[in-house]
PDB file of N, CA and C in Angstrom:
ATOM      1  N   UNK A   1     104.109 120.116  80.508  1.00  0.00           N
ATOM      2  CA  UNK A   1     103.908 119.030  81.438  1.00  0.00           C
ATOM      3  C   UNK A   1     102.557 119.210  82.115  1.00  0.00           C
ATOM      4  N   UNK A   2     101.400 118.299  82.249  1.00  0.00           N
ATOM      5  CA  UNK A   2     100.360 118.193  82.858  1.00  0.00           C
ATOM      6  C   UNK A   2     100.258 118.325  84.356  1.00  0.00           C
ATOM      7  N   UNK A   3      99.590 119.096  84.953  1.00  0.00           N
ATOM      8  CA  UNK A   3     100.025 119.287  86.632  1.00  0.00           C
ATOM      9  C   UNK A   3      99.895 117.819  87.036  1.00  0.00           C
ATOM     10  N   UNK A   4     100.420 118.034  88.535  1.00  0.00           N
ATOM     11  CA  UNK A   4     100.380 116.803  89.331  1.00  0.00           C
ATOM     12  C   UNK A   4      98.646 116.210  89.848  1.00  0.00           C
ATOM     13  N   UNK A   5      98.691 115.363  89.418  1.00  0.00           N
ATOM     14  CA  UNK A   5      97.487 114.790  89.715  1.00  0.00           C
ATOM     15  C   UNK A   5      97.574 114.187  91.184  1.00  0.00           C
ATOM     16  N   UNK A   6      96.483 114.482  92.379  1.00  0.00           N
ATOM     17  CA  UNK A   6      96.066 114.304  93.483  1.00  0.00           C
ATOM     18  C   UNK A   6      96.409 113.194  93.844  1.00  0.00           C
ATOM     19  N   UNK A   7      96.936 113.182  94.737  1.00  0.00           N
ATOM     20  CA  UNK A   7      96.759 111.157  95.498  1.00  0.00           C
ATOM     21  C   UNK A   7      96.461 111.215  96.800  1.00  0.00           C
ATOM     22  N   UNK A   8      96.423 110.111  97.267  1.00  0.00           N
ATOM     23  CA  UNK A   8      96.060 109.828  98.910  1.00  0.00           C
ATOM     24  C   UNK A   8      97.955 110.256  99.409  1.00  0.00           C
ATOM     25  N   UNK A   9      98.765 110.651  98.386  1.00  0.00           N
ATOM     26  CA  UNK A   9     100.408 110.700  99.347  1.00  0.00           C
ATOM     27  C   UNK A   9     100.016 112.545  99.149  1.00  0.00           C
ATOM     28  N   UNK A  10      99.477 113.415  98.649  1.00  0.00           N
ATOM     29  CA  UNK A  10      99.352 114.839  98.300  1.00  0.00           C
ATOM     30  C   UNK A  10      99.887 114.816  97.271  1.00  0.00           C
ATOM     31  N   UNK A  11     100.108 115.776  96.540  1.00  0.00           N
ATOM     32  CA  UNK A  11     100.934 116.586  95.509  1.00  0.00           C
ATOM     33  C   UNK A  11     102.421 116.872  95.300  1.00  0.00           C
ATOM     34  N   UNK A  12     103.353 116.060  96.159  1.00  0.00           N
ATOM     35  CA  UNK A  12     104.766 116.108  96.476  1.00  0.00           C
ATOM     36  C   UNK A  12     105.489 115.719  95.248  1.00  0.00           C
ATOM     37  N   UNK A  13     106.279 116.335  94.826  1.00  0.00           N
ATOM     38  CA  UNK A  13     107.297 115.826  93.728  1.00  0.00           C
ATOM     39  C   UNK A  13     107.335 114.468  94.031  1.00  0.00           C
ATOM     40  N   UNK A  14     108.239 113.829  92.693  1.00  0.00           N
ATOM     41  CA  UNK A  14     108.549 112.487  92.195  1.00  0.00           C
ATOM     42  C   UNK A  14     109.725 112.269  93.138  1.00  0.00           C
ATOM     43  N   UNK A  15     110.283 112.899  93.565  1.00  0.00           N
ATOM     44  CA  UNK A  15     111.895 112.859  94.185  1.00  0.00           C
ATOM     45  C   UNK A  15     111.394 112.722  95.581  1.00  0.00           C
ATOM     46  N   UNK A  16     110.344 113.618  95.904  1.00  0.00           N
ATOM     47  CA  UNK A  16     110.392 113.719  97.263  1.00  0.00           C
ATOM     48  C   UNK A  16     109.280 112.429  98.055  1.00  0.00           C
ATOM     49  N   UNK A  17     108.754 112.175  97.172  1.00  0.00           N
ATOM     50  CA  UNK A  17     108.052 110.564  97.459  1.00  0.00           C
ATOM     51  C   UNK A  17     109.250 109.727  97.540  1.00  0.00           C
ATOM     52  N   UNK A  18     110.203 109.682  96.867  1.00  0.00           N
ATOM     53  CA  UNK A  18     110.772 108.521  96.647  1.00  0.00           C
ATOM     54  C   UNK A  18     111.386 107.932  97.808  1.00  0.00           C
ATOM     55  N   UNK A  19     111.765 109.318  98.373  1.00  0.00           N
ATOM     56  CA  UNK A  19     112.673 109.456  99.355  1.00  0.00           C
ATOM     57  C   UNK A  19     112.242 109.384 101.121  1.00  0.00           C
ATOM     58  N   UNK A  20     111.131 109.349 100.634  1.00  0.00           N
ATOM     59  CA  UNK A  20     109.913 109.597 102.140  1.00  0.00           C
ATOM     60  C   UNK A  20     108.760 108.721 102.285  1.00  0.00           C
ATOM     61  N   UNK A  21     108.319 108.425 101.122  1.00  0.00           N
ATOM     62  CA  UNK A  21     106.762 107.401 101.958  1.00  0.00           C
ATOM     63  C   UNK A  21     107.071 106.354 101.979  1.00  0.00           C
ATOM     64  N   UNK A  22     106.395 105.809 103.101  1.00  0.00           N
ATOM     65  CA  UNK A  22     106.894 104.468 103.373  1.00  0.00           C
ATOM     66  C   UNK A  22     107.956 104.754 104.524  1.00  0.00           C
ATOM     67  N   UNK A  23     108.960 105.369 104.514  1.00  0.00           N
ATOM     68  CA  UNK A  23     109.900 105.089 105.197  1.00  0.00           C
ATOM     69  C   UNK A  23     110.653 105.953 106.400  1.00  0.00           C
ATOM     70  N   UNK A  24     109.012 106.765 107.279  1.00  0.00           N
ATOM     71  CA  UNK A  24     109.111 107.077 107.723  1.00  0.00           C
ATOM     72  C   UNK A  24     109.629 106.498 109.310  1.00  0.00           C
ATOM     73  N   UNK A  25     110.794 107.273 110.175  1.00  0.00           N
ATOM     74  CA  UNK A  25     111.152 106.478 111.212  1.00  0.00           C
ATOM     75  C   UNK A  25     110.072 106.084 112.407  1.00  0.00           C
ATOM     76  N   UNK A  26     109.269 107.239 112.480  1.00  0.00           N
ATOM     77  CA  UNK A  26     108.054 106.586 113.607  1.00  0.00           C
ATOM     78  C   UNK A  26     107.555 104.650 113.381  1.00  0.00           C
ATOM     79  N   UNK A  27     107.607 104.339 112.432  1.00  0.00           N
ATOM     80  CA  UNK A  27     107.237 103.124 112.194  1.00  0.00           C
ATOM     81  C   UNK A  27     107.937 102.025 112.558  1.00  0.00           C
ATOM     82  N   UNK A  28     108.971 102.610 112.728  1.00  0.00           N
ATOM     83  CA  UNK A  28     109.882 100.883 113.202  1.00  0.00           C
ATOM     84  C   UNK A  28     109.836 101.196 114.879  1.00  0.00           C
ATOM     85  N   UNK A  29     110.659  99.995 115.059  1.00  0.00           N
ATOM     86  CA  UNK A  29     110.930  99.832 116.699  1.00  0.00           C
ATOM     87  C   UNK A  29     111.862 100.889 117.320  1.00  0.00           C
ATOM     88  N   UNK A  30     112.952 100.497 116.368  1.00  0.00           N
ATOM     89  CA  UNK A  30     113.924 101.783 116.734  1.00  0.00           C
ATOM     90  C   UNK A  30     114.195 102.502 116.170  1.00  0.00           C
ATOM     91  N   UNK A  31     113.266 103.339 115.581  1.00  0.00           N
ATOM     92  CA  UNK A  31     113.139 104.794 114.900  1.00  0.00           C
ATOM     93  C   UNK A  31     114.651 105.192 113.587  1.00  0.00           C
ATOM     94  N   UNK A  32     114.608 103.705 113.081  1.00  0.00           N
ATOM     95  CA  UNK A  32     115.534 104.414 112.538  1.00  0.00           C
ATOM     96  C   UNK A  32     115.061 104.925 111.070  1.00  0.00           C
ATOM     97  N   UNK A  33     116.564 105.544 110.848  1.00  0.00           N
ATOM     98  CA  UNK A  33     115.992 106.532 109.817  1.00  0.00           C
ATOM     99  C   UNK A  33     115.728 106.147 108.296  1.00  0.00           C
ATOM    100  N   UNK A  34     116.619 104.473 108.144  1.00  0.00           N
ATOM    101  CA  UNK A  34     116.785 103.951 106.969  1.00  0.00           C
ATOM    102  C   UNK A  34     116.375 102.566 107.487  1.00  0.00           C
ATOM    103  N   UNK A  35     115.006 102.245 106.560  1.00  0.00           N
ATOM    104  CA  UNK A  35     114.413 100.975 107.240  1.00  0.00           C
ATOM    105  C   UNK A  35     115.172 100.207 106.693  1.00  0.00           C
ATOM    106  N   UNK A  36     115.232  98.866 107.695  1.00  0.00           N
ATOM    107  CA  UNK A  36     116.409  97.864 107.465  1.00  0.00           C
ATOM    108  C   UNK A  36     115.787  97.239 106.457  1.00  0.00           C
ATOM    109  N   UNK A  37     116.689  96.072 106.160  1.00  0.00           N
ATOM    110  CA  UNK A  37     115.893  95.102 105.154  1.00  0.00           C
ATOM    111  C   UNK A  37     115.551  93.707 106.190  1.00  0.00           C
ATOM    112  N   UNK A  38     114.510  93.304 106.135  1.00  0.00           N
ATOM    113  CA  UNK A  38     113.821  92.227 106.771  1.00  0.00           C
ATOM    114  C   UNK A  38     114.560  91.110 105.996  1.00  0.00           C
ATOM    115  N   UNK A  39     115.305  90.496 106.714  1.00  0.00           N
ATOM    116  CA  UNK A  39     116.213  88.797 106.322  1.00  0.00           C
ATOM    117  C   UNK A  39     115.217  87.332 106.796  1.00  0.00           C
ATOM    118  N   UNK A  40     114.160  88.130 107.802  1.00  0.00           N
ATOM    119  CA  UNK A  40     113.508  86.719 108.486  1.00  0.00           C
ATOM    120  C   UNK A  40     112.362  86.191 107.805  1.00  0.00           C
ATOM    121  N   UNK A  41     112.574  84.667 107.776  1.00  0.00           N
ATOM    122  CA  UNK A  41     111.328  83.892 106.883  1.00  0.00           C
ATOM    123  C   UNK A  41     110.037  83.574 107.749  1.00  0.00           C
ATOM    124  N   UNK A  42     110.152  83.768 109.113  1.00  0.00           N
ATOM    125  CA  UNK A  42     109.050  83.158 109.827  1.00  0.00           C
ATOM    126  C   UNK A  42     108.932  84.592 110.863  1.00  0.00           C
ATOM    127  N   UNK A  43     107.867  84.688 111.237  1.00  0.00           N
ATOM    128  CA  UNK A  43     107.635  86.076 112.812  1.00  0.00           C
ATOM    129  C   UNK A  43     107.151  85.335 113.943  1.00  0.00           C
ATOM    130  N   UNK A  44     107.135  85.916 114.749  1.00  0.00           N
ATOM    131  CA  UNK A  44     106.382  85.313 115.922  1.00  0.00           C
ATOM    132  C   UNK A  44     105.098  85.280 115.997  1.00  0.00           C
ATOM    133  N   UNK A  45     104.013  84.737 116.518  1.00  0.00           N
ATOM    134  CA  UNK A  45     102.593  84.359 116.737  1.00  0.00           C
ATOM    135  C   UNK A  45     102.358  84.630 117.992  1.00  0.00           C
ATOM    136  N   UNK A  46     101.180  85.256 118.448  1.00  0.00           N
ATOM    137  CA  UNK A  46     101.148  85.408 119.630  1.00  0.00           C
ATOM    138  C   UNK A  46     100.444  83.690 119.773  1.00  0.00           C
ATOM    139  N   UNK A  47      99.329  83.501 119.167  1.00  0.00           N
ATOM    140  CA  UNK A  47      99.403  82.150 119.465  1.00  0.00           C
ATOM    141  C   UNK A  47      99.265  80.904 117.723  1.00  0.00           C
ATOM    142  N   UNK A  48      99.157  80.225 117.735  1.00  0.00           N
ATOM    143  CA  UNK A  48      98.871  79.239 116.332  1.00  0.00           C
ATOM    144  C   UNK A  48      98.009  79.522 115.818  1.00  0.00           C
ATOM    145  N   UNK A  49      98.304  80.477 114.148  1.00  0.00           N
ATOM    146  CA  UNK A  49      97.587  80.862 113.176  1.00  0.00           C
ATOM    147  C   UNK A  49      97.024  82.113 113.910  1.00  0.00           C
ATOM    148  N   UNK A  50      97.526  82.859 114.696  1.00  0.00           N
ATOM    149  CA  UNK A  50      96.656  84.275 114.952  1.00  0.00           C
ATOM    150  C   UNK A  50      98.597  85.457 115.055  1.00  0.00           C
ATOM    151  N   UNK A  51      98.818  85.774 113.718  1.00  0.00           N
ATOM    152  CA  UNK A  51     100.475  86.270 113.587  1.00  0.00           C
ATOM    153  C   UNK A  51      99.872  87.954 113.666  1.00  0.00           C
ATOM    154  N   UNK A  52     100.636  88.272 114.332  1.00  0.00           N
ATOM    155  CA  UNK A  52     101.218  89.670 114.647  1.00  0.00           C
ATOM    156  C   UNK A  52     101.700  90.682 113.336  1.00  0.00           C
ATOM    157  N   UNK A  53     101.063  91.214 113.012  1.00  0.00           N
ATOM    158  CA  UNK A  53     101.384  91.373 111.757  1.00  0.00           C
ATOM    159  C   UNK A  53     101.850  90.490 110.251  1.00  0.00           C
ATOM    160  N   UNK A  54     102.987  90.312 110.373  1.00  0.00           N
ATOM    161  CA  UNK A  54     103.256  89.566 109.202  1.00  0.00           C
ATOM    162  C   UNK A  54     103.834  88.173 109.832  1.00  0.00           C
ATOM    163  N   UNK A  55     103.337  87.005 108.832  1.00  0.00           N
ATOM    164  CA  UNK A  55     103.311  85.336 109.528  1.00  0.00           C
ATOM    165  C   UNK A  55     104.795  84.703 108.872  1.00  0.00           C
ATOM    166  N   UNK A  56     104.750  84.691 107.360  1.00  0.00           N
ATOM    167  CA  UNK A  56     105.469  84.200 106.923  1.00  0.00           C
ATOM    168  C   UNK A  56     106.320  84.868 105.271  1.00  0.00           C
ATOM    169  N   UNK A  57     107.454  85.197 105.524  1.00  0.00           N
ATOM    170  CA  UNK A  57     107.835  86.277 104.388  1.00  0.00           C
ATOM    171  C   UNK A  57     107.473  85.559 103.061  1.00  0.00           C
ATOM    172  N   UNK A  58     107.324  84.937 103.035  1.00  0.00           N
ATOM    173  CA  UNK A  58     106.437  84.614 101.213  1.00  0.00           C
ATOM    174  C   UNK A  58     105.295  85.615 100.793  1.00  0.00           C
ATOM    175  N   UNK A  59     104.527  85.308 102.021  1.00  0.00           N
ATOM    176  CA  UNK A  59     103.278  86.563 102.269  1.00  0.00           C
ATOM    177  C   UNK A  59     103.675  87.947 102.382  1.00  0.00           C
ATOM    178  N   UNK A  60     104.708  88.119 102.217  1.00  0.00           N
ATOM    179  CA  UNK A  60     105.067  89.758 102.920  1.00  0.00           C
ATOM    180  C   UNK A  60     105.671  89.972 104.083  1.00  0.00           C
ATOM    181  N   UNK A  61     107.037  90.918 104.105  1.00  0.00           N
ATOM    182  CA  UNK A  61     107.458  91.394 105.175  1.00  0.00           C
ATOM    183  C   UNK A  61     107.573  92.977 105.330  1.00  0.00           C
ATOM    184  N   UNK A  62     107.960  93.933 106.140  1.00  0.00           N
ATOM    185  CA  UNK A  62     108.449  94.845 106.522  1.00  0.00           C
ATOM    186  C   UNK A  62     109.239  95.541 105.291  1.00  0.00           C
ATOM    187  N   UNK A  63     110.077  94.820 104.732  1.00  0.00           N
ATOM    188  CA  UNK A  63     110.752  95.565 103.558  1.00  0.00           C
ATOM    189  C   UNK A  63     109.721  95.802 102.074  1.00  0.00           C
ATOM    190  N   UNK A  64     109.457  94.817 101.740  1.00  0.00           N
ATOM    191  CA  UNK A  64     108.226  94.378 101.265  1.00  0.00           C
ATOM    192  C   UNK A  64     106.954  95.425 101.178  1.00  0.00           C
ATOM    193  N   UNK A  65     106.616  95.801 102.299  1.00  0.00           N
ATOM    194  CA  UNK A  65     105.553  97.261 102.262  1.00  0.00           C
ATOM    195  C   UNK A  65     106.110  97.923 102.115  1.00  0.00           C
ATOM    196  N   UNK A  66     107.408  98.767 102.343  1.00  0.00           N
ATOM    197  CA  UNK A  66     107.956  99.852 102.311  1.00  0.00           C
ATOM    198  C   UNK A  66     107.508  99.624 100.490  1.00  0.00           C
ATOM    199  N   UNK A  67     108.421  98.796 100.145  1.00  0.00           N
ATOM    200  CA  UNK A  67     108.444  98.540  98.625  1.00  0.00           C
ATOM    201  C   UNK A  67     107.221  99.109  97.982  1.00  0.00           C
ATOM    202  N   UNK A  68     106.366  99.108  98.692  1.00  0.00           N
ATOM    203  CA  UNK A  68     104.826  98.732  97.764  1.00  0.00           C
ATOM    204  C   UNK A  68     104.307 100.027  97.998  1.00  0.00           C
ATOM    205  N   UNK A  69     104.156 100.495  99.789  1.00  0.00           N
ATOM    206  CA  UNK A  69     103.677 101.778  99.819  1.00  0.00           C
ATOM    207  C   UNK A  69     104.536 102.961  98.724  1.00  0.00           C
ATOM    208  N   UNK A  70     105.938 102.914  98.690  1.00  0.00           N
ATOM    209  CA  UNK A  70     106.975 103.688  98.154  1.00  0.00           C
ATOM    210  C   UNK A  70     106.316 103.990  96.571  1.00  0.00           C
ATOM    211  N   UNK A  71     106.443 102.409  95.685  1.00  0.00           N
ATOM    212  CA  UNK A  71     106.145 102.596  94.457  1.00  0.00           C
ATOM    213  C   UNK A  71     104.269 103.064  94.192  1.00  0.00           C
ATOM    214  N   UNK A  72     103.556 102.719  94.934  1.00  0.00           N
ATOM    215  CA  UNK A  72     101.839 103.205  94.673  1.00  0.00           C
ATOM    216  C   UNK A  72     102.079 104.675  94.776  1.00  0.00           C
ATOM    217  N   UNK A  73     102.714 105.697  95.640  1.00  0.00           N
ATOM    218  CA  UNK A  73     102.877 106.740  96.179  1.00  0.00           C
ATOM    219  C   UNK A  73     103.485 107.597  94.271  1.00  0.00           C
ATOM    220  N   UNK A  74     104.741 107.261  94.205  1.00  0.00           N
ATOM    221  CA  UNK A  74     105.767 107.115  92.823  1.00  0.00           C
ATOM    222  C   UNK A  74     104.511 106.893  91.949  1.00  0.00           C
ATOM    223  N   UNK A  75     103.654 106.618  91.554  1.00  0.00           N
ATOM    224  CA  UNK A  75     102.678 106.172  90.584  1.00  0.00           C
ATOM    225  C   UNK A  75     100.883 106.771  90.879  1.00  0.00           C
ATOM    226  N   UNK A  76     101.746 107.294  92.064  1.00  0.00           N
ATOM    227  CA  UNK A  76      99.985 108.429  92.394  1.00  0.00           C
ATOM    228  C   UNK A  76      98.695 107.593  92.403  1.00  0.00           C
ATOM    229  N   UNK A  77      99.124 106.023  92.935  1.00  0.00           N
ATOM    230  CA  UNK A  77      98.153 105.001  93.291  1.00  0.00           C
ATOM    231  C   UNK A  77      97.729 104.823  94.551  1.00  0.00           C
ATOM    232  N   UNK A  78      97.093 103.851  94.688  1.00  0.00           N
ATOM    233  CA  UNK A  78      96.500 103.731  96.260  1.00  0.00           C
ATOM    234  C   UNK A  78      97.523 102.573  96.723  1.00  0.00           C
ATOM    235  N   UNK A  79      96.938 101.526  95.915  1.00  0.00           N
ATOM    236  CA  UNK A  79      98.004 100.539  96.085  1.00  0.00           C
ATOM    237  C   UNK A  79      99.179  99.574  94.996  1.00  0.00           C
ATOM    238  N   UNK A  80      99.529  98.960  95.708  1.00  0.00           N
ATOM    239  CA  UNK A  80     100.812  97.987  94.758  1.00  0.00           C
ATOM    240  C   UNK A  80     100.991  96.682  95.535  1.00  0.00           C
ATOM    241  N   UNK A  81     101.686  95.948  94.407  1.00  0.00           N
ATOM    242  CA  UNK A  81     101.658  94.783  94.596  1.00  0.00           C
ATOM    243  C   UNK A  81     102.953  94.170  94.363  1.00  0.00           C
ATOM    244  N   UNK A  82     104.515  93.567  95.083  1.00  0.00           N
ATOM    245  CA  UNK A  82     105.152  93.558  94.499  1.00  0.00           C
ATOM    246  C   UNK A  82     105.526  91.849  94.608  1.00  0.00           C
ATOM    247  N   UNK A  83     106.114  91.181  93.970  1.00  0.00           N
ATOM    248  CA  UNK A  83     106.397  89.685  94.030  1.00  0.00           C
ATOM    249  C   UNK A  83     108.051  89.033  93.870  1.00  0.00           C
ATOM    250  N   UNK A  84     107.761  88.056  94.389  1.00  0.00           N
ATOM    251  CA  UNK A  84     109.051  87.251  94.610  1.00  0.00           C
ATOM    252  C   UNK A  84     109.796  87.067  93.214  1.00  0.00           C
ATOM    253  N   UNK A  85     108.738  86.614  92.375  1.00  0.00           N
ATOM    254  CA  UNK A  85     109.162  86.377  91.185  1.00  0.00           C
ATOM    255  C   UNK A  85     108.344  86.843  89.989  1.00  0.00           C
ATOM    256  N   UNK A  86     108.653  86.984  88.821  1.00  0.00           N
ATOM    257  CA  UNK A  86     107.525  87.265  87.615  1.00  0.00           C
ATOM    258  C   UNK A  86     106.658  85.740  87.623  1.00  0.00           C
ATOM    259  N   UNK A  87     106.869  84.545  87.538  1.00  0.00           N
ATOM    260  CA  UNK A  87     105.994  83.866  87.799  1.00  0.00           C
ATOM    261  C   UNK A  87     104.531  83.982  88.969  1.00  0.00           C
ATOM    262  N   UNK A  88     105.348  83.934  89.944  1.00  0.00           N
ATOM    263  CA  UNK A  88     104.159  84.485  90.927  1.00  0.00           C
ATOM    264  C   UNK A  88     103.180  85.988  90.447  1.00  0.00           C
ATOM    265  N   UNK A  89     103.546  87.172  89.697  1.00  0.00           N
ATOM    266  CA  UNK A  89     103.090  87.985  89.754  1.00  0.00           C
ATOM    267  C   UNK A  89     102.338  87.669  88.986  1.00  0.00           C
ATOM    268  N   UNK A  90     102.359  86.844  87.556  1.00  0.00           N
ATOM    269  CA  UNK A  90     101.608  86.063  86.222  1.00  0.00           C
ATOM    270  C   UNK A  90     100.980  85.582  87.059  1.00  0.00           C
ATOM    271  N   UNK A  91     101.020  84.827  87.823  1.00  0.00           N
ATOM    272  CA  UNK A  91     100.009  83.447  88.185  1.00  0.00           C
ATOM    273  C   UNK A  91      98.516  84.693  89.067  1.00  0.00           C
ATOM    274  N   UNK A  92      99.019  85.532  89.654  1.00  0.00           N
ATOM    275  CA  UNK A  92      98.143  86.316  90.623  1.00  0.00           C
ATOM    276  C   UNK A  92      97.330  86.967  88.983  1.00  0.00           C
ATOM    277  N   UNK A  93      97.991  87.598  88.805  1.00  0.00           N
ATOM    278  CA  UNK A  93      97.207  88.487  87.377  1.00  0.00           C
ATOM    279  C   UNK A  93      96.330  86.994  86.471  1.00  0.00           C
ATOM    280  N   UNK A  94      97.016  85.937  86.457  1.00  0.00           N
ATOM    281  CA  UNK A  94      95.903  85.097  85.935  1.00  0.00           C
ATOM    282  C   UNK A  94      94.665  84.339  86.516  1.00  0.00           C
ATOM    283  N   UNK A  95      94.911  84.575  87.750  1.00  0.00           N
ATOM    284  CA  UNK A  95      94.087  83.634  88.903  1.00  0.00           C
ATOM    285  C   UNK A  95      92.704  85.243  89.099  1.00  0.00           C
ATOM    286  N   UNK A  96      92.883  86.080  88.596  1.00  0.00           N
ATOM    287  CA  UNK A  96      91.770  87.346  88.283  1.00  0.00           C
ATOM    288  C   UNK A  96      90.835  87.207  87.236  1.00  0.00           C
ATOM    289  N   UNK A  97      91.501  86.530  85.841  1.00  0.00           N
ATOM    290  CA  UNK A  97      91.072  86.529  84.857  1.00  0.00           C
ATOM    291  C   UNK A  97      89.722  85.768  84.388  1.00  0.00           C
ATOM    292  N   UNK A  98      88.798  86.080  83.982  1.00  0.00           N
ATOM    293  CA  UNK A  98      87.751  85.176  83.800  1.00  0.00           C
ATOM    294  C   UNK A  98      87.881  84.460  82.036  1.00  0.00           C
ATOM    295  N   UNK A  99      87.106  83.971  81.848  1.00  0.00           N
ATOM    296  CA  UNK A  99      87.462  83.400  80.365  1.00  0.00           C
ATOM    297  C   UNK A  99      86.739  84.325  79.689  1.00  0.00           C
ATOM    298  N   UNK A 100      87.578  84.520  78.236  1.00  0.00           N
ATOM    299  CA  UNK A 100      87.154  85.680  77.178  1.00  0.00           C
ATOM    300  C   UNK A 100      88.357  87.110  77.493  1.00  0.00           C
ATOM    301  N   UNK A 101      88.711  86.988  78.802  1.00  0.00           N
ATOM    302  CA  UNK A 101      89.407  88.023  78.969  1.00  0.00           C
ATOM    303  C   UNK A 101      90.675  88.304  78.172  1.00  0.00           C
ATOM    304  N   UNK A 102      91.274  89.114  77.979  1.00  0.00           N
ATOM    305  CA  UNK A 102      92.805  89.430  77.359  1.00  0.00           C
ATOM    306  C   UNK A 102      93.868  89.749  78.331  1.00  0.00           C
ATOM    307  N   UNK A 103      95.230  89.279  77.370  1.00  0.00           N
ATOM    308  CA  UNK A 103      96.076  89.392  78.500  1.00  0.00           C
ATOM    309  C   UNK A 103      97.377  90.410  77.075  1.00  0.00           C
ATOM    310  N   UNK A 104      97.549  91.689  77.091  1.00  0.00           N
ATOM    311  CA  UNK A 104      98.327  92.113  76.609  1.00  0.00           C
ATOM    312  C   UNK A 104      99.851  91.664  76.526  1.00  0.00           C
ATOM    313  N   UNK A 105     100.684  90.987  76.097  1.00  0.00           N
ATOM    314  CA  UNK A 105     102.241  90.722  76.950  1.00  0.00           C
ATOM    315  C   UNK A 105     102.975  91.154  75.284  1.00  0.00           C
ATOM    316  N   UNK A 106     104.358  91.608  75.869  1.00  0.00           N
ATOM    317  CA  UNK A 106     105.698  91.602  75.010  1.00  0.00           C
ATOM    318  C   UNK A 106     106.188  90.464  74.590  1.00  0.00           C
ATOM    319  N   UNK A 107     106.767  90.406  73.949  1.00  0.00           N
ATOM    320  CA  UNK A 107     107.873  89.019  73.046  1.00  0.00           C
ATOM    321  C   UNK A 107     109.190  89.200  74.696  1.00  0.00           C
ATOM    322  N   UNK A 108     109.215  90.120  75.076  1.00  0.00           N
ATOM    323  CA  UNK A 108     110.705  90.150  75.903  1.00  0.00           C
ATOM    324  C   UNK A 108     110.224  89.656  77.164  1.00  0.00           C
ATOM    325  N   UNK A 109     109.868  88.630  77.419  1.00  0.00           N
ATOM    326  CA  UNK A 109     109.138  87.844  78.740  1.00  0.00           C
ATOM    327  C   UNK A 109     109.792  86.526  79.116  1.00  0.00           C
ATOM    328  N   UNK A 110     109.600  86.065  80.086  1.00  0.00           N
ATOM    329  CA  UNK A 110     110.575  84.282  80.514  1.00  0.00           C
ATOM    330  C   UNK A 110     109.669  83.684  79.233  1.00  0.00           C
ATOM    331  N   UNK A 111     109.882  83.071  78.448  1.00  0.00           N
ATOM    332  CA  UNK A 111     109.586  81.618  77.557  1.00  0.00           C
ATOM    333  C   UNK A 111     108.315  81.199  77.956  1.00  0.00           C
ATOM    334  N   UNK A 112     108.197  80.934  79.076  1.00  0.00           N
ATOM    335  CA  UNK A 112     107.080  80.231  79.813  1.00  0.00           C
ATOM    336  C   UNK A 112     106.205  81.186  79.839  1.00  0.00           C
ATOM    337  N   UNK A 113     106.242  82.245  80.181  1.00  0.00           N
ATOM    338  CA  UNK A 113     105.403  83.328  80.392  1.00  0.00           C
ATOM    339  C   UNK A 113     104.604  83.834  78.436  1.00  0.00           C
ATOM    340  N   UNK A 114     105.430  83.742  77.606  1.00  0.00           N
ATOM    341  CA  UNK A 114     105.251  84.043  76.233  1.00  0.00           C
ATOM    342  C   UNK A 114     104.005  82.715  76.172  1.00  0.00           C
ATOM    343  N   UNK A 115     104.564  81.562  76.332  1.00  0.00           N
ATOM    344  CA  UNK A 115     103.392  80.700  75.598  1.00  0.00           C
ATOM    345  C   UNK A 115     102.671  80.211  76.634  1.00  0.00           C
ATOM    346  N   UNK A 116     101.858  80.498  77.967  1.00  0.00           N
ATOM    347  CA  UNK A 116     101.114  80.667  78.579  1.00  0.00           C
ATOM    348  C   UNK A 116     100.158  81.919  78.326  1.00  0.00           C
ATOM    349  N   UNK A 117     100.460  83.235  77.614  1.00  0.00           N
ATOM    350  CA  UNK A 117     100.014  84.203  77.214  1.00  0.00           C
ATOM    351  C   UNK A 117     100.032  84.718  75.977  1.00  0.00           C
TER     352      UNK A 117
END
């Protein structure tokens, strides 16, 4: 097995990321130990169009980063990206693409996704 390659999380086993970044209790309000799951579609604003962290859960919530910091950490990345749906994640990966570019994909994909790619 090839040693552990460096990240911005250290050198920590696969197990022990899994179980820890991201979801440390200092970060929430009330320190708890198992971050909840965020149910809310809208946050508060301190005033119109200037949101307090996160505006509207389409964009991202609280559960949502855990998600993302957790798996970049798991993958010895900086960052991640995770989505509502495989459509949305296609449309972001295609809205990058310039023309001439390639797009690698499987036969085991939504229909739509196969003959768009």
């Amino acid at each position: 097995m090839a040693p552990q390659q460096d990240s911005v999380y250290g050198t920590d086993g696969f197990g022990t990321k899994a179980i820890h970044v991201g979801q440390e209790p200092e970060r929430w309000d009330m320190n708890q130990v198992v971050p909840c799951i965020s149910l809310s579609t809208t946050y508060k604003q301190e005033r119109p169009g200037e949101p307090k962290g996160h505006d509207y859960s389409r964009a991202g919530n609280p559960t949502r980063d855990v998600l993302q910091e957790n798996i970049a950490a798991l993958e010895n990345g900086q960052f991640c990206r995770v989505y509502s749906s495989g459509l949305a994640a296609s449309m972001s990966l295609a809205n990058i693409l310039k023309t001439g570019d390639h797009i690698v994909c499987s036969d085991d994909v939504y229909g739509g996704q196969g003959k768009a790619f």
